[in-house]
N, C-alpha and C. Protein backbone atom coordinates (compact mmCIF):
# COMPACT_ATOMS: atom_id res chain seq x y z
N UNK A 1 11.72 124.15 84.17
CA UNK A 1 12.36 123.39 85.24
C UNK A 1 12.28 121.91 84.91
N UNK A 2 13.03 121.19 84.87
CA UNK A 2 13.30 119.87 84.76
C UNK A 2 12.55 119.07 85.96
N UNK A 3 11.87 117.57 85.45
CA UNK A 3 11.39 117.00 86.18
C UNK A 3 11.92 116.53 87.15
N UNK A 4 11.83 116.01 88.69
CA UNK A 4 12.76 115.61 89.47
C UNK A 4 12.33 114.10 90.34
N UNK A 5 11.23 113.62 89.48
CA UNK A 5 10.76 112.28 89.44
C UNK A 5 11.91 111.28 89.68
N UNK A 6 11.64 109.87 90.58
CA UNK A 6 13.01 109.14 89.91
C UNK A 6 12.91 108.53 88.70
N UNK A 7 11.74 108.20 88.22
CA UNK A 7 11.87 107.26 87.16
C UNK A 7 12.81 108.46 85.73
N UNK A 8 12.33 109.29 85.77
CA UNK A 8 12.84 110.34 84.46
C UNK A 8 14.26 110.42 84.76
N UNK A 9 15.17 110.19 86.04
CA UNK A 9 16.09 110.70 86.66
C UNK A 9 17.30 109.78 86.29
N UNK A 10 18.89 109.89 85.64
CA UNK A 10 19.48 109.00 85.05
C UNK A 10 19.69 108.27 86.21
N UNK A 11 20.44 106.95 86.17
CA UNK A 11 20.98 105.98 87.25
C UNK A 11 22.34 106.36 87.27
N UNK A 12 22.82 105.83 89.50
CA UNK A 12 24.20 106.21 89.16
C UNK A 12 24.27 105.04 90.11
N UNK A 13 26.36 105.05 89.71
CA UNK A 13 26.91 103.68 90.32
C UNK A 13 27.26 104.52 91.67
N UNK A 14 27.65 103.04 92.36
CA UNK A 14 27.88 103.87 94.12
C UNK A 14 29.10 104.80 93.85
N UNK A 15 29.84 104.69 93.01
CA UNK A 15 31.13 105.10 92.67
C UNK A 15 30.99 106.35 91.99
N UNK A 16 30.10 106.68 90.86
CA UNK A 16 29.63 108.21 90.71
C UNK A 16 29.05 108.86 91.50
N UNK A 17 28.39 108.23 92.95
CA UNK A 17 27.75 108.67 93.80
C UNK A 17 28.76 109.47 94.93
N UNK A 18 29.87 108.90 94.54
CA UNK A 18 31.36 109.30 95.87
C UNK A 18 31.71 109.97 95.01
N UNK A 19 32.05 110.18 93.61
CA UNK A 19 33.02 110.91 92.99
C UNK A 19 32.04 112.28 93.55
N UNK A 20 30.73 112.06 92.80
CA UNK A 20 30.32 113.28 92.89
C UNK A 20 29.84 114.37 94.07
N UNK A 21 30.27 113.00 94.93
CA UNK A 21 29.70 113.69 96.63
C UNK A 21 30.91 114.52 97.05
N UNK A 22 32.06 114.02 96.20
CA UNK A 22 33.84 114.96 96.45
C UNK A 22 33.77 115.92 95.88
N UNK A 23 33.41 115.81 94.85
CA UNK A 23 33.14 116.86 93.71
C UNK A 23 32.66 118.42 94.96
N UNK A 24 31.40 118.04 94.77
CA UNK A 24 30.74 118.66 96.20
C UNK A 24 31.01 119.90 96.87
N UNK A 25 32.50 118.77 97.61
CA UNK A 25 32.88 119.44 98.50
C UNK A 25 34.46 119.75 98.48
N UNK A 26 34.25 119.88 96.55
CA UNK A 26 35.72 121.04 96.40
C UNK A 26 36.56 120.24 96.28
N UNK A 27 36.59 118.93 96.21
CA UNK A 27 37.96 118.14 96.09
C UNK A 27 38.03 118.16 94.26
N UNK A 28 39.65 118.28 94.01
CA UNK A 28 39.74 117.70 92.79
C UNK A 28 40.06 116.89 92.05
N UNK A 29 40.07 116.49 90.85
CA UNK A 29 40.37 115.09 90.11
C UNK A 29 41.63 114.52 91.28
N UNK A 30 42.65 115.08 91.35
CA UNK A 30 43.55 114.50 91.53
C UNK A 30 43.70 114.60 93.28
N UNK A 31 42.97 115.10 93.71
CA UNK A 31 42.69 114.70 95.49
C UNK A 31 41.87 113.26 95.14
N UNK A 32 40.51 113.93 94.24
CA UNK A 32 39.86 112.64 94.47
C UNK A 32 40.76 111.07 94.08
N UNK A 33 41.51 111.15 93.38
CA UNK A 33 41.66 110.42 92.79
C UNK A 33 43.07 109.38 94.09
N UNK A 34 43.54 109.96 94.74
CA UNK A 34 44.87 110.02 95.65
C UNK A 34 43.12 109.32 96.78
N UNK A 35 42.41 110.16 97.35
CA UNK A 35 41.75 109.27 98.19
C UNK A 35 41.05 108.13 97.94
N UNK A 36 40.83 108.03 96.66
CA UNK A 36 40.12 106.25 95.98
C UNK A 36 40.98 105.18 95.48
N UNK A 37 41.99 106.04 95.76
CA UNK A 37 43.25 105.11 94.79
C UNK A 37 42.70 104.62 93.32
N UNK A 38 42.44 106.38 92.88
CA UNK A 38 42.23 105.83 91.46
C UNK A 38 42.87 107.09 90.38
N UNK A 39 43.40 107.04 89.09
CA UNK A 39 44.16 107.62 88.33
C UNK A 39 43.07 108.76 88.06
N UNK A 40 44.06 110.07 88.06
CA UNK A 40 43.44 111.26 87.78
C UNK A 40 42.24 111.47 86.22
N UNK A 41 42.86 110.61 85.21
CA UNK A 41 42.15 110.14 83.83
C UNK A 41 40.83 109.15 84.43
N UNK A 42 40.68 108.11 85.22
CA UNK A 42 39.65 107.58 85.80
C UNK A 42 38.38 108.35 86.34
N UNK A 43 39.32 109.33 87.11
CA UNK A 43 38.34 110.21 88.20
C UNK A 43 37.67 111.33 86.74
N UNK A 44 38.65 112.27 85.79
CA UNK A 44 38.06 112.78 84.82
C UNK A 44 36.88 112.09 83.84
N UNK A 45 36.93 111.09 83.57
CA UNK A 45 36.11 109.67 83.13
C UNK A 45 35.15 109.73 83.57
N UNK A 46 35.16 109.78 85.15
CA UNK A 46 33.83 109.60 85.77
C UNK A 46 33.02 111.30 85.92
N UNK A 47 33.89 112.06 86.10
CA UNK A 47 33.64 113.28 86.25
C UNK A 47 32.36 113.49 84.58
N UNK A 48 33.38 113.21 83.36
CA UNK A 48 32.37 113.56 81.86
C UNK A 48 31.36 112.82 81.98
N UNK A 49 31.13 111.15 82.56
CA UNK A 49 29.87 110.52 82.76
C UNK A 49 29.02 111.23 83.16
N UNK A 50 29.46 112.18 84.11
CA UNK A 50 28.29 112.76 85.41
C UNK A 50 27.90 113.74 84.81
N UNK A 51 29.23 114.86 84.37
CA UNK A 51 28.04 115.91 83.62
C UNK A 51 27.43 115.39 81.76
N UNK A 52 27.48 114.11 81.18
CA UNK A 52 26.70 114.38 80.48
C UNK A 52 25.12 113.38 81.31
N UNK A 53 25.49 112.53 82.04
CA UNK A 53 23.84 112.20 82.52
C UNK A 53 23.20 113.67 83.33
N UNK A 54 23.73 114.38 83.99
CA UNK A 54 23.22 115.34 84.57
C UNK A 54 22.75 116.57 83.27
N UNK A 55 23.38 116.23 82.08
CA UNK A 55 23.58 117.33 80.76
C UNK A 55 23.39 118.83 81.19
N UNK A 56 24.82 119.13 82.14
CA UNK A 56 25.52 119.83 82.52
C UNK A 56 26.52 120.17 81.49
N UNK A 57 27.10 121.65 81.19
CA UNK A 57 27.96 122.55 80.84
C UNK A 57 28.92 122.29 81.65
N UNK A 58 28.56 122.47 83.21
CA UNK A 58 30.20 122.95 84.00
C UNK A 58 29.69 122.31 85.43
N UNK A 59 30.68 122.05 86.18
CA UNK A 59 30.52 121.22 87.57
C UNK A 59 29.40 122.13 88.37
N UNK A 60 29.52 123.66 88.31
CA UNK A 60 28.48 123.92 89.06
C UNK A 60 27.11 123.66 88.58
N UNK A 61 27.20 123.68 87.35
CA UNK A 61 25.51 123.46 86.73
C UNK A 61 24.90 121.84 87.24
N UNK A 62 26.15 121.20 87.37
CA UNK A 62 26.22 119.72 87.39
C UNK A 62 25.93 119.37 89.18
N UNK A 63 26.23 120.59 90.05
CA UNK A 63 26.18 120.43 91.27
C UNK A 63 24.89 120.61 91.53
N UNK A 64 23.99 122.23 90.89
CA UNK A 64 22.98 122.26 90.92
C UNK A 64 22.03 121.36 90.95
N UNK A 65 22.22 120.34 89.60
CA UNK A 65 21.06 119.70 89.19
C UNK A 65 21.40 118.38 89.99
N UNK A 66 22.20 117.86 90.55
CA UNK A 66 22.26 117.32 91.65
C UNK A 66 21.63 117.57 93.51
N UNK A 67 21.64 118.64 93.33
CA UNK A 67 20.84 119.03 94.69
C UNK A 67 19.31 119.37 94.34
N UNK A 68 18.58 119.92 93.16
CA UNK A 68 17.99 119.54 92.91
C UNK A 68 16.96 118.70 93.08
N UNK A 69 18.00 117.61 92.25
CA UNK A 69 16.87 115.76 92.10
C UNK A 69 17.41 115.52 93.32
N UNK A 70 18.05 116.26 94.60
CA UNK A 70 17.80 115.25 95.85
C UNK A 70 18.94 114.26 95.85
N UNK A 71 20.01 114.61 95.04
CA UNK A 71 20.75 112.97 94.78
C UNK A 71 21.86 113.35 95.76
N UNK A 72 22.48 114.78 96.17
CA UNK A 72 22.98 115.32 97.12
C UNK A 72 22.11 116.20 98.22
N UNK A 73 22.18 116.39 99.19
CA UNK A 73 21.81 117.10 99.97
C UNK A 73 23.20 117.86 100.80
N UNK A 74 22.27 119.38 101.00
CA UNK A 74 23.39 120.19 101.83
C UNK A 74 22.51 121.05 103.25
């Protein structure tokens, strides 16, 4: 099991913090991207940031280890 300390834990911008809170809750690149007013390639951008700091395979592994470290709650 991976540590869930903050110091061990990567840093995120407020902006990976919303992508990934959409993420979440099922929205996709291109919803998210239509509600931030930001380009579907932007929102994918931020999407590969997240799963390689999370070093996630696939959004659910990436959701997991987000609820996890506490960085989402459900």
């Amino acid at each position: 099991m991976q540590q869930t300390s903050t110091e061990n834990r990567p840093q995120f911008s407020p902006k990976e913090l919303e992508i990934l809170r959409l993420i979440s809750e099922g929205y996709s690149s291109l919803e998210i991207g239509k509600k931030l007013f930001l380009s579907v390639d932007t929102i994918k951008s931020y999407r590969k940031k997240l799963m390689i700091k999370f070093q996630a395979r696939n959004v659910a592994g990436m959701i997991r280890r987000a609820i996890e470290q506490k960085i989402i709650l459900f």
